[in-house]
C-alpha atoms as a PDB file:
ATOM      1  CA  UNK A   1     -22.632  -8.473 -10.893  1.00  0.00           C
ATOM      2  CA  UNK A   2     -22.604  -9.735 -14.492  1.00  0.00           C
ATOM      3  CA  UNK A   3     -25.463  -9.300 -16.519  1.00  0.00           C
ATOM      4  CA  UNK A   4     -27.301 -11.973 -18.274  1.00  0.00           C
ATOM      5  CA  UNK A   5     -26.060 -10.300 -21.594  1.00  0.00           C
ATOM      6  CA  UNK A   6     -22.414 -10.359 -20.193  1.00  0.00           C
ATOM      7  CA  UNK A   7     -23.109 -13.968 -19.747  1.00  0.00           C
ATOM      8  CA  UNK A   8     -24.187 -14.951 -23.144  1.00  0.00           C
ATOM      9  CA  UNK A   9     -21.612 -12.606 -24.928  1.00  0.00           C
ATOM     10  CA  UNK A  10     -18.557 -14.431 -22.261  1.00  0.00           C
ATOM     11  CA  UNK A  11     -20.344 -18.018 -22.880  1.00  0.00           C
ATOM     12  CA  UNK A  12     -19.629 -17.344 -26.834  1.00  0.00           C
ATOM     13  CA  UNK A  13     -16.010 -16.692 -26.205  1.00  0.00           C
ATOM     14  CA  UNK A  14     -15.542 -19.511 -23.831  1.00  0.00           C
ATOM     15  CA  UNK A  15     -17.093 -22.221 -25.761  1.00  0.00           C
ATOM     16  CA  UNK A  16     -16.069 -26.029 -25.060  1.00  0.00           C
ATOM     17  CA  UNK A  17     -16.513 -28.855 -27.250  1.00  0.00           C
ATOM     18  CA  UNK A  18     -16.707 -31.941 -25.036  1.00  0.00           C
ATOM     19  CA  UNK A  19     -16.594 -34.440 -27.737  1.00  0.00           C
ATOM     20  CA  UNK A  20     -12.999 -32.768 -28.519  1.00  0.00           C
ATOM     21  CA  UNK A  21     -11.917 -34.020 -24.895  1.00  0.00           C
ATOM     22  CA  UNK A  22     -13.431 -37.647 -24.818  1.00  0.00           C
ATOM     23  CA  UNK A  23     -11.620 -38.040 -28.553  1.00  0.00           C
ATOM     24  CA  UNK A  24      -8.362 -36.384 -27.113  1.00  0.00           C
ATOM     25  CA  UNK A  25      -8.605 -39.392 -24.129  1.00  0.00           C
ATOM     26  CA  UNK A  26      -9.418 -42.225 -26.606  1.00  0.00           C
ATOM     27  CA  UNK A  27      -6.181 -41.205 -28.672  1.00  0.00           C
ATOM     28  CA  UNK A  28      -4.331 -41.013 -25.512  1.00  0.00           C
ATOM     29  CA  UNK A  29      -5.494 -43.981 -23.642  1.00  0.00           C
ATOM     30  CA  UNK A  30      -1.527 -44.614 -22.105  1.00  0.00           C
ATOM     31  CA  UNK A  31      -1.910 -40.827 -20.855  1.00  0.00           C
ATOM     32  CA  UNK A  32      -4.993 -40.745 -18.705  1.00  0.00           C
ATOM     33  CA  UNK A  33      -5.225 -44.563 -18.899  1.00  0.00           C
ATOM     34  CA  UNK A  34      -6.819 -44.711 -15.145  1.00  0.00           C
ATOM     35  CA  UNK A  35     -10.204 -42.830 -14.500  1.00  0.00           C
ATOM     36  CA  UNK A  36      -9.056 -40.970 -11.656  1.00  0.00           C
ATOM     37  CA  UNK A  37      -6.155 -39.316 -14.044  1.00  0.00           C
ATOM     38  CA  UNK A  38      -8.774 -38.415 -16.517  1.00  0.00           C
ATOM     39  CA  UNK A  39     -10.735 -36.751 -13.778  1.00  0.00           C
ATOM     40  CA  UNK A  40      -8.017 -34.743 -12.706  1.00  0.00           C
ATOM     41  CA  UNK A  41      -6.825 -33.730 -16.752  1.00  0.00           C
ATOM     42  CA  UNK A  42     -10.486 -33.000 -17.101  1.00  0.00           C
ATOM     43  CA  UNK A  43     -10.484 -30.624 -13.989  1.00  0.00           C
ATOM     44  CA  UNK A  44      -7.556 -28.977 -15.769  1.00  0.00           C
ATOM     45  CA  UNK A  45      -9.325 -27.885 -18.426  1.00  0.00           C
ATOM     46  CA  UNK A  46     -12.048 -26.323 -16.339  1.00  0.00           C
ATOM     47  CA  UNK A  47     -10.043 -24.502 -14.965  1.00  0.00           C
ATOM     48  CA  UNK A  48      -8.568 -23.741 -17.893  1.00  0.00           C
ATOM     49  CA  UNK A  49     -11.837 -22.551 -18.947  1.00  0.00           C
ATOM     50  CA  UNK A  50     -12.562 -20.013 -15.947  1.00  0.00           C
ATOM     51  CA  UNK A  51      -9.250 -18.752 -16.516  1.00  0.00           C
ATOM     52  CA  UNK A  52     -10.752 -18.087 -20.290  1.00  0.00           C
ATOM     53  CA  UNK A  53     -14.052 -17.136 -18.486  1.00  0.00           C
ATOM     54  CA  UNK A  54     -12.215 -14.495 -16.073  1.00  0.00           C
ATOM     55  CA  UNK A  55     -10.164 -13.083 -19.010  1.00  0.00           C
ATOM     56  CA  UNK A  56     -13.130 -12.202 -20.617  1.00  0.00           C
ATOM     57  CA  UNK A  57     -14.582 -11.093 -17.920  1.00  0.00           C
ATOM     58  CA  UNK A  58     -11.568  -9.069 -15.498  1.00  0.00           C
ATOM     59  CA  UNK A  59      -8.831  -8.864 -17.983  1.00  0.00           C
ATOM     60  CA  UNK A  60      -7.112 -11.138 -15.080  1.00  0.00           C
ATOM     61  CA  UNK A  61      -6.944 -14.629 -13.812  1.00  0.00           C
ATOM     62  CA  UNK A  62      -7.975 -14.424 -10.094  1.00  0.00           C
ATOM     63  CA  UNK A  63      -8.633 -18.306 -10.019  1.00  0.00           C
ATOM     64  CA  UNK A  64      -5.178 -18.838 -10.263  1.00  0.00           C
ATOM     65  CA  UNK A  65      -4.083 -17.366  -6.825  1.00  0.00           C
ATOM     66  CA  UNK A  66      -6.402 -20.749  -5.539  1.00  0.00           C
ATOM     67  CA  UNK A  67      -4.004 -23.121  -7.152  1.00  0.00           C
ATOM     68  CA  UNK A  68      -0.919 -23.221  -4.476  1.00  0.00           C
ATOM     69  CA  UNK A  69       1.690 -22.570  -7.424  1.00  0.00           C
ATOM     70  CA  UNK A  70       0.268 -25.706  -9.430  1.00  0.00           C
ATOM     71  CA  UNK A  71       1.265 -27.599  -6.326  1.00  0.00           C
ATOM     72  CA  UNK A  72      -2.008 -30.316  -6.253  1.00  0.00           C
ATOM     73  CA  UNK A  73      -2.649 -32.507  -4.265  1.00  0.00           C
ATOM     74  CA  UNK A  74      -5.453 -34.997  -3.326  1.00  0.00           C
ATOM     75  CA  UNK A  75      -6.815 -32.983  -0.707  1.00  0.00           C
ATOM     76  CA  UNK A  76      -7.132 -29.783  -3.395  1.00  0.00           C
ATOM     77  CA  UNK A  77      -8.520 -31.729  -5.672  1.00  0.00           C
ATOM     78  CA  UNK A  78     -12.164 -31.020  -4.417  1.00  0.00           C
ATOM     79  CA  UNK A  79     -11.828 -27.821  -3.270  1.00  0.00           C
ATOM     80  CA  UNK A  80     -10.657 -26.727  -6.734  1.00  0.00           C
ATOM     81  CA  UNK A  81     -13.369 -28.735  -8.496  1.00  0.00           C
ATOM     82  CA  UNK A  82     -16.191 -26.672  -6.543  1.00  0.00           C
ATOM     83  CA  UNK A  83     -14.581 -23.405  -6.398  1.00  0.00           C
ATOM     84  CA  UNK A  84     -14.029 -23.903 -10.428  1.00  0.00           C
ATOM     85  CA  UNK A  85     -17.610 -24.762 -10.557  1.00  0.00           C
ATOM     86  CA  UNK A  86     -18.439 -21.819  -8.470  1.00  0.00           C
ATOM     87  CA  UNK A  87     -17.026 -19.713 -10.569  1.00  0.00           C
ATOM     88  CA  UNK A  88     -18.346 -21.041 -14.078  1.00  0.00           C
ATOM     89  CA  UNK A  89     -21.757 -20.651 -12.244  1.00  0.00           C
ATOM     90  CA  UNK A  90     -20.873 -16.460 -11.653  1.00  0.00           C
ATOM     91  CA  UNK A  91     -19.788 -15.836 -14.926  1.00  0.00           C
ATOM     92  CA  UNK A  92     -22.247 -17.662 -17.079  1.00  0.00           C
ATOM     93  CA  UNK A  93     -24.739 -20.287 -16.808  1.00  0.00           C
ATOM     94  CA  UNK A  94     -25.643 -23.147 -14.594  1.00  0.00           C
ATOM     95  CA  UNK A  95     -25.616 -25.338 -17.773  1.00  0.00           C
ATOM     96  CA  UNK A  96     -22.371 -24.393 -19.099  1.00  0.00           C
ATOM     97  CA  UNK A  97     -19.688 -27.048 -20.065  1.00  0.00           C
ATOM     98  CA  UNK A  98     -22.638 -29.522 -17.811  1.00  0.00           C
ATOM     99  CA  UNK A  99     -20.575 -32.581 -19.653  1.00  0.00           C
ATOM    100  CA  UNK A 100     -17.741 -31.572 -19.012  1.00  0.00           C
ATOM    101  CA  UNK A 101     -18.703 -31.102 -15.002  1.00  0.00           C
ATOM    102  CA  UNK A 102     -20.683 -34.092 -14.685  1.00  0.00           C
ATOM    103  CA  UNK A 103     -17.940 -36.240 -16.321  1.00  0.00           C
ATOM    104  CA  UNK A 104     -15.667 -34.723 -13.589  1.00  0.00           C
ATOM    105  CA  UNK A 105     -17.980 -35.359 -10.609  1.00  0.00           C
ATOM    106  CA  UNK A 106     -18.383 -38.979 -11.855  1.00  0.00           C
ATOM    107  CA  UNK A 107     -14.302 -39.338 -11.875  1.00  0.00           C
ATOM    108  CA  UNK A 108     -13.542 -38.015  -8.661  1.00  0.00           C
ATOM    109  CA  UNK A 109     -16.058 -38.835  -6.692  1.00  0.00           C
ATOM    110  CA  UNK A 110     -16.246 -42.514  -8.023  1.00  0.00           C
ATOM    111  CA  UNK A 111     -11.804 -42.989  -7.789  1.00  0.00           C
ATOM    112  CA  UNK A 112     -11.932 -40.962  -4.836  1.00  0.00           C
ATOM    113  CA  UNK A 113      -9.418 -43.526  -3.145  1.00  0.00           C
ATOM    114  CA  UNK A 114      -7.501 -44.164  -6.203  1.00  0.00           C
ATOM    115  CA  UNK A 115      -7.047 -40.345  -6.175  1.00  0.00           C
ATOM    116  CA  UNK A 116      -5.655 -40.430  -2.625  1.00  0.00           C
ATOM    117  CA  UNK A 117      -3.268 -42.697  -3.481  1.00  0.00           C
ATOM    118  CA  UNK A 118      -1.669 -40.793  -6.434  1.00  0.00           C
ATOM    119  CA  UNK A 119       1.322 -38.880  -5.541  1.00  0.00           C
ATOM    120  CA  UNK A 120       1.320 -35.069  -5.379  1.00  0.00           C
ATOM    121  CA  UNK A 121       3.626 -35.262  -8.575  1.00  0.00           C
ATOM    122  CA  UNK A 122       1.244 -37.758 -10.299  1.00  0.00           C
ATOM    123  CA  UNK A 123      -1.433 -35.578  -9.349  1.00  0.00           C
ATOM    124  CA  UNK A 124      -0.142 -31.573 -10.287  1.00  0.00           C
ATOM    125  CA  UNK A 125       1.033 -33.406 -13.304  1.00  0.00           C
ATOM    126  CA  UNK A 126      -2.243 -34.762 -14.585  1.00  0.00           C
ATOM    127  CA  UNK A 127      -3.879 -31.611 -13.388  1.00  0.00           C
ATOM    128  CA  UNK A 128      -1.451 -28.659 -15.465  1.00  0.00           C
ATOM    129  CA  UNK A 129      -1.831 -30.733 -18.378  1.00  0.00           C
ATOM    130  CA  UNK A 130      -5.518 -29.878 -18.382  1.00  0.00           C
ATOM    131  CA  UNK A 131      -4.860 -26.468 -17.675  1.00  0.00           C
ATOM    132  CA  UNK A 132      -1.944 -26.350 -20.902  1.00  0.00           C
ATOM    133  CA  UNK A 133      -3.844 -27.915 -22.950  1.00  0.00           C
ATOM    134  CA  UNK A 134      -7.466 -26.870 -22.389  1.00  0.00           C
ATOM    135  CA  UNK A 135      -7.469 -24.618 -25.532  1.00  0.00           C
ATOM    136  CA  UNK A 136      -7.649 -27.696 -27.608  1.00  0.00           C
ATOM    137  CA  UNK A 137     -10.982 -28.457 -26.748  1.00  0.00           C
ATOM    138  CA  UNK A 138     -12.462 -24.969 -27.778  1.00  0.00           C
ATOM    139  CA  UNK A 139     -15.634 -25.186 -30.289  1.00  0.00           C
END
């Protein structure tokens, strides 16, 4: 189990700026132009965050083995969001990257049928672009 030390000291290396993100989607309003693609970027940089988190942490990426090969699709979406969660939860605090979470929670589960009707393609698409370009949003 990780310590409450551990935490803090893996919280410092992880850090997320969440006005980074919301500045990165204003700039690139043709990119995640519809709310249920900006939930589904934004999930990709969670993740891309645990991955950081798990580094820290392991010295491995365990997370990733949950990601079918990058192969989303709507049904996954979900799953990964509260396994991601989860797992930001185990490493470090319940209030870490809260922003960032609630502003996924409020994309997916408000689009939740625009996110069905995405494609797969569409929807791994929106999703490694999150996880690629997460480090962008580090404070």
């Amino acid at each position: 189990m990780v310590t409450e030390e551990e935490k803090e000291e893996i919280r410092k290396k992880v850090s997320f700026d969440f006005e980074k993100l919301k500045s990165f989607m204003s700039e690139n309003e043709d990119f995640v132009r519809k709310d249920a693609s900006a939930g589904i970027f934004s999930l990709g940089v969670l993740v891309h965050l645990v991955f950081s988190m798990q580094q820290a942490n392991l010295n491995s990426t365990p997370f990733e083995k949950k990601l079918k090969g990058l192969h989303i699709t709507s049904r996954d979406v979900e799953r990964i969001y509260t396994e991601a969660v989860e797992k930001v939860n185990q490493y470090s605090y319940q209030n870490t990257y809260k922003d960032l979470r609630e502003f996924i929670a409020d994309k997916l589960s408000t689009h939740k049928k625009e996110i069905e009707k995405m494609s797969n393609q569409e929807i791994s698409f929106n999703f490694v672009c999150g996880l690629e370009l997460g480090r962008k949003f580090k404070s």
